[in-house]
Protein backbone atom coordinates (compact mmCIF):
# COMPACT_ATOMS: atom_id res chain seq x y z
CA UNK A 1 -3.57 -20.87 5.50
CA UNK A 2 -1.71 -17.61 5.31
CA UNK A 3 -3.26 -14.13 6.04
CA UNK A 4 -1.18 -11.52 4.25
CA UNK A 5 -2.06 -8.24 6.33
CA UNK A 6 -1.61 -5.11 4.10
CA UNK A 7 -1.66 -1.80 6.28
CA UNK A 8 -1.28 1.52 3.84
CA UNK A 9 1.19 4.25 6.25
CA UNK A 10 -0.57 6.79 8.06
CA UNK A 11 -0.86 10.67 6.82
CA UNK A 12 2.01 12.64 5.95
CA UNK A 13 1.57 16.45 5.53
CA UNK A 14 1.43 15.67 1.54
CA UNK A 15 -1.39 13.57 2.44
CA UNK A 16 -3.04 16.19 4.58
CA UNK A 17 -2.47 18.68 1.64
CA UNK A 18 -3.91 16.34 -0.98
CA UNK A 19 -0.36 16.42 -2.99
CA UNK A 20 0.86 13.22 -5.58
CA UNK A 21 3.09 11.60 -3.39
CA UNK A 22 4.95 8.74 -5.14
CA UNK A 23 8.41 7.18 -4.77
CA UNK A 24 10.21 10.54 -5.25
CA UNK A 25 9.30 11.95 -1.83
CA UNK A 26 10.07 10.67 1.55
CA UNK A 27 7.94 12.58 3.80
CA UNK A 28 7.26 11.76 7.11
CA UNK A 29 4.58 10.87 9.32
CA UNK A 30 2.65 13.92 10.54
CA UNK A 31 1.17 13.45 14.78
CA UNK A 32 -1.79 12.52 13.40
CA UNK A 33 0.42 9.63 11.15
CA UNK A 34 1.42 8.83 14.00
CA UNK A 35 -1.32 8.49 16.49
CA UNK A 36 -2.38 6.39 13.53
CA UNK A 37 0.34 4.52 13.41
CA UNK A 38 -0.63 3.67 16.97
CA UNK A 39 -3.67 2.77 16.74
CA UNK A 40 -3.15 0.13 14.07
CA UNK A 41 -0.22 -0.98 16.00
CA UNK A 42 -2.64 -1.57 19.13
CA UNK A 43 -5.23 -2.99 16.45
CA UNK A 44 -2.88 -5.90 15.36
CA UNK A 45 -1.41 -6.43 18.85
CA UNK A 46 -3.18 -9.67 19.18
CA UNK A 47 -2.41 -11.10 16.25
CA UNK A 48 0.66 -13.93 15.76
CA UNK A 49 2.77 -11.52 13.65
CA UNK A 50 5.03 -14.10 11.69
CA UNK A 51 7.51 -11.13 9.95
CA UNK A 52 6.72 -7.67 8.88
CA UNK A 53 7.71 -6.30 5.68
CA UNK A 54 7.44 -2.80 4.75
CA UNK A 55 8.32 0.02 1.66
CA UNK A 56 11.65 1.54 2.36
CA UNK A 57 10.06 5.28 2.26
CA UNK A 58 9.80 6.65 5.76
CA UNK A 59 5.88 6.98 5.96
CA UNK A 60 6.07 3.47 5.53
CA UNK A 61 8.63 2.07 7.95
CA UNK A 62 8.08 4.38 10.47
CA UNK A 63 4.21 2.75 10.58
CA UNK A 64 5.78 -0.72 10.49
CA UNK A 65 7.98 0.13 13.30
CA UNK A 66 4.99 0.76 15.31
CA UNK A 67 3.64 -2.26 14.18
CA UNK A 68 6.63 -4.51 15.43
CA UNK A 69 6.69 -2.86 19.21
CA UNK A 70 4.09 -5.18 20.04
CA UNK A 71 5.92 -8.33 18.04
CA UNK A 72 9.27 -10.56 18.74
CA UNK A 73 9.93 -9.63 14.95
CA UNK A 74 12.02 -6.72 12.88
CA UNK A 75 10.61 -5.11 9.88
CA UNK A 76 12.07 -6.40 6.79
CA UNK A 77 12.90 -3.70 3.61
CA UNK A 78 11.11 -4.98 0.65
CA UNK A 79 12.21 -2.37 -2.33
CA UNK A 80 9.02 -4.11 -4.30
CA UNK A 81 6.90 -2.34 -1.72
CA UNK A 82 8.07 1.06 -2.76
CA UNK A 83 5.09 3.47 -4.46
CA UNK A 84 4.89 4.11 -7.37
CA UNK A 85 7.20 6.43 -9.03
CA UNK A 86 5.31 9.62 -10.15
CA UNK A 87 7.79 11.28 -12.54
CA UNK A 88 7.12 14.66 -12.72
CA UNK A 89 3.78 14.96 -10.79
CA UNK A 90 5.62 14.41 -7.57
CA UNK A 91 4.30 17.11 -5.23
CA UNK A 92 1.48 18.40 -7.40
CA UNK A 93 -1.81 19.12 -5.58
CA UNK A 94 -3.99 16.69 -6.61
CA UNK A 95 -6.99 19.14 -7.58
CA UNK A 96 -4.54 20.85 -9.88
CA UNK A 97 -4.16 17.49 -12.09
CA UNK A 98 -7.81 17.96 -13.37
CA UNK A 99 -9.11 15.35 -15.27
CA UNK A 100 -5.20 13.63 -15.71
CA UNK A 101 -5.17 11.20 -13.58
CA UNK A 102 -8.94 9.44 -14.98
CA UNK A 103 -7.41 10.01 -17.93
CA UNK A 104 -3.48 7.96 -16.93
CA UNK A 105 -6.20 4.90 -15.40
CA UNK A 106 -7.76 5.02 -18.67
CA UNK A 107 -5.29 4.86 -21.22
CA UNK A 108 -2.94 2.28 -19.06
CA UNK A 109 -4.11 -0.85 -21.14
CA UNK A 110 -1.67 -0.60 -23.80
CA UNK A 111 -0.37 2.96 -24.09
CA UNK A 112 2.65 3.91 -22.66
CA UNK A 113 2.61 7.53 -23.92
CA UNK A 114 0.99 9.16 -20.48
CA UNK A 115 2.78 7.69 -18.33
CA UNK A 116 6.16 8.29 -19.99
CA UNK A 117 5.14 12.34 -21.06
CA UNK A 118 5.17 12.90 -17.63
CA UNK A 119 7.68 10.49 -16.46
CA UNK A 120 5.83 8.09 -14.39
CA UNK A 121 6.15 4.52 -13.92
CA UNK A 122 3.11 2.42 -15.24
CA UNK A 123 0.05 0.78 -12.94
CA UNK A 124 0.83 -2.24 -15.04
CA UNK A 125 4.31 -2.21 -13.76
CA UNK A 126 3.57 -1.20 -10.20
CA UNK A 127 1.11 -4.30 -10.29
CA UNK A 128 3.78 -6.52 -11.38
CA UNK A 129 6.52 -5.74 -9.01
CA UNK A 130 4.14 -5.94 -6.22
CA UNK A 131 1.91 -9.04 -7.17
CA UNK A 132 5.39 -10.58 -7.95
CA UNK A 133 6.73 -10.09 -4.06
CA UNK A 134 3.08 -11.47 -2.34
CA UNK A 135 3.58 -14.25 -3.94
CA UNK A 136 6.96 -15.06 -2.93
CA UNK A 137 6.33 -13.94 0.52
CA UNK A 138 2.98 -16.83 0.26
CA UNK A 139 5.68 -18.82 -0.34
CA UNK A 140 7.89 -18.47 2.29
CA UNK A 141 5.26 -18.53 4.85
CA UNK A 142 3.01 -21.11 4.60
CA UNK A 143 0.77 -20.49 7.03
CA UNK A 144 -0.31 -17.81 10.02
CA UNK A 145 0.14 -14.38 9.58
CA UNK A 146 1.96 -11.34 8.02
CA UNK A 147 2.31 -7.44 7.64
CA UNK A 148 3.17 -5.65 4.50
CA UNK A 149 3.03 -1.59 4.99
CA UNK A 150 2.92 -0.23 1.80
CA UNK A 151 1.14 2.64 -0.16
CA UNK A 152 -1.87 3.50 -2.04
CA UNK A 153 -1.31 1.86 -5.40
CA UNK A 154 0.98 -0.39 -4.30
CA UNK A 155 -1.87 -1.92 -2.38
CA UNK A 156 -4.50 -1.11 -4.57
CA UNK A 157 -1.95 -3.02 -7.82
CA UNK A 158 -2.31 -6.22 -4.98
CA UNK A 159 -6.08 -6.40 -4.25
CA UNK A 160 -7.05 -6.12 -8.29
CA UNK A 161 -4.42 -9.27 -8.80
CA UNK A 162 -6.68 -10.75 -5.99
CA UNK A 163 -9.83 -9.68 -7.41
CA UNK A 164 -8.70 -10.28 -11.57
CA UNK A 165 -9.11 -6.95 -11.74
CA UNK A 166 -6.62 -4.82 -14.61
CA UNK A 167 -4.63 -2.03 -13.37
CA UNK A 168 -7.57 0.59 -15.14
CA UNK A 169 -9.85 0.01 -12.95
CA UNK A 170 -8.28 1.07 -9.54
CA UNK A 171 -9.93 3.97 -9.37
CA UNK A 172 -13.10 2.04 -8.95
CA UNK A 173 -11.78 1.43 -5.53
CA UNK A 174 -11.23 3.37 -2.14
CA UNK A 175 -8.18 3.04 0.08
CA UNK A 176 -7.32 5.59 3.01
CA UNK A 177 -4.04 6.21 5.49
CA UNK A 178 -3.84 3.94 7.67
CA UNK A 179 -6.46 1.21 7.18
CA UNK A 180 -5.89 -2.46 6.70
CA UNK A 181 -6.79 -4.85 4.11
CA UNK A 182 -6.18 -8.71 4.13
CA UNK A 183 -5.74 -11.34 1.87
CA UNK A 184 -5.99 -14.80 2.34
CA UNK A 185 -3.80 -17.79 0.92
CA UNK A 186 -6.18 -21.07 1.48
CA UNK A 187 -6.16 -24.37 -0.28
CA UNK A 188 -9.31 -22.87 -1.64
CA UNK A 189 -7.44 -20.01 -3.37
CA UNK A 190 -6.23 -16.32 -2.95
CA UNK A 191 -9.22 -14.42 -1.88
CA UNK A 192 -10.24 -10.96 0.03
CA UNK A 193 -10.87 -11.21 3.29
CA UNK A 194 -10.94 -7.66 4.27
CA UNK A 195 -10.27 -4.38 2.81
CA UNK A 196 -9.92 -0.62 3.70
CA UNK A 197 -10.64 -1.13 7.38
CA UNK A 198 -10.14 1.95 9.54
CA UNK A 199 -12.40 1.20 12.45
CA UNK A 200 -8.96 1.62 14.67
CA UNK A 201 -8.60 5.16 13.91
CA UNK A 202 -12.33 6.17 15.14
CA UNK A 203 -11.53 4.43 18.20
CA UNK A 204 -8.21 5.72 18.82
């Protein structure tokens, strides 16, 4: 059995100010990023850490870094991991998108003409990329356990492969900074074990 542990970086100051923050920023972790950091670091101290893999964005690998203090392991790039590319939304606060974004989940099955007016990269693509890298990490480790630090839809595109879920209805779900999520790879299947977890951060 394999227990894929999938951590989403703590807050940035783009996160604080509710800005899109995709691919085309590398922003780092803010104090309270990285007390969070800290806390999920102290959270999964316990655990037999196999390898950690993480996005190659700062917010990411700076979290995974944390992670790995308390592990005889080194983080391992994983481009795949990388969010997803926002195009020109990049940096726009969030409550100035209005009614876009319902709009981009919406229209994703089959229409390619949001995403590419404003630039972006598709959900269906994000899901692909980062379905496609699980599964060949499940396949290199066959059993115990491993970290992947990695961002909001990038984790989000992983749990609705889990769940046979399409890209369009993400928004359904609920994922903050720095909580954890896990999947499980059994002989019974690929199923959720846990998801958006941030007990840690109360108690830290």
């Amino acid at each position: 059995m394999l227990r894929v542990i999938l951590v989403r970086h703590g807050e940035t100051d783009w996160n604080q100010e509710g800005r899109v923050q995709g691919s085309g920023s590398d922003r780092e972790l803010t104090e309270t990023g990285k007390q969070q950091a800290e806390s999920i670091g102290l959270k999964l101290r316990q655990e037999r850490i196999q390898a950690i893999y993480s996005s190659p964005l700062r917010r990411a690998l700076d979290t995974a870094q944390v992670i790995a203090r308390h592990h005889q392991v080194e983080v391992q790039i994983e481009p795949s991991l990388n969010e997803i590319y926002a195009g020109e939304l990049e940096g726009i606060p969030i409550k100035k998108l209005g009614s876009y974004l319902s709009e981009l989940v919406a229209r994703e099955q089959g229409d390619e003409s949001v995403s590419k007016l404003y630039g972006g990269e598709r959900l269906a693509a994000v899901q692909q990329r980062a379905w496609s890298i699980i599964q060949r990490l499940a396949d290199k480790h066959s059993d115990g356990a491993i970290v992947v630090v990695s961002h909001y839809f990038v984790i989000l595109s992983i749990i609705c492969s889990v769940l046979n879920m399409p890209p369009s209805e993400m928004g359904r779900l609920k994922l903050d900074v720095g909580s954890i999520s896990t999947i499980v790879f059994s002989e019974r299947g690929i199923r959720l074990a846990l998801f958006n977890d941030s007990c840690h951060l109360a108690e830290g």
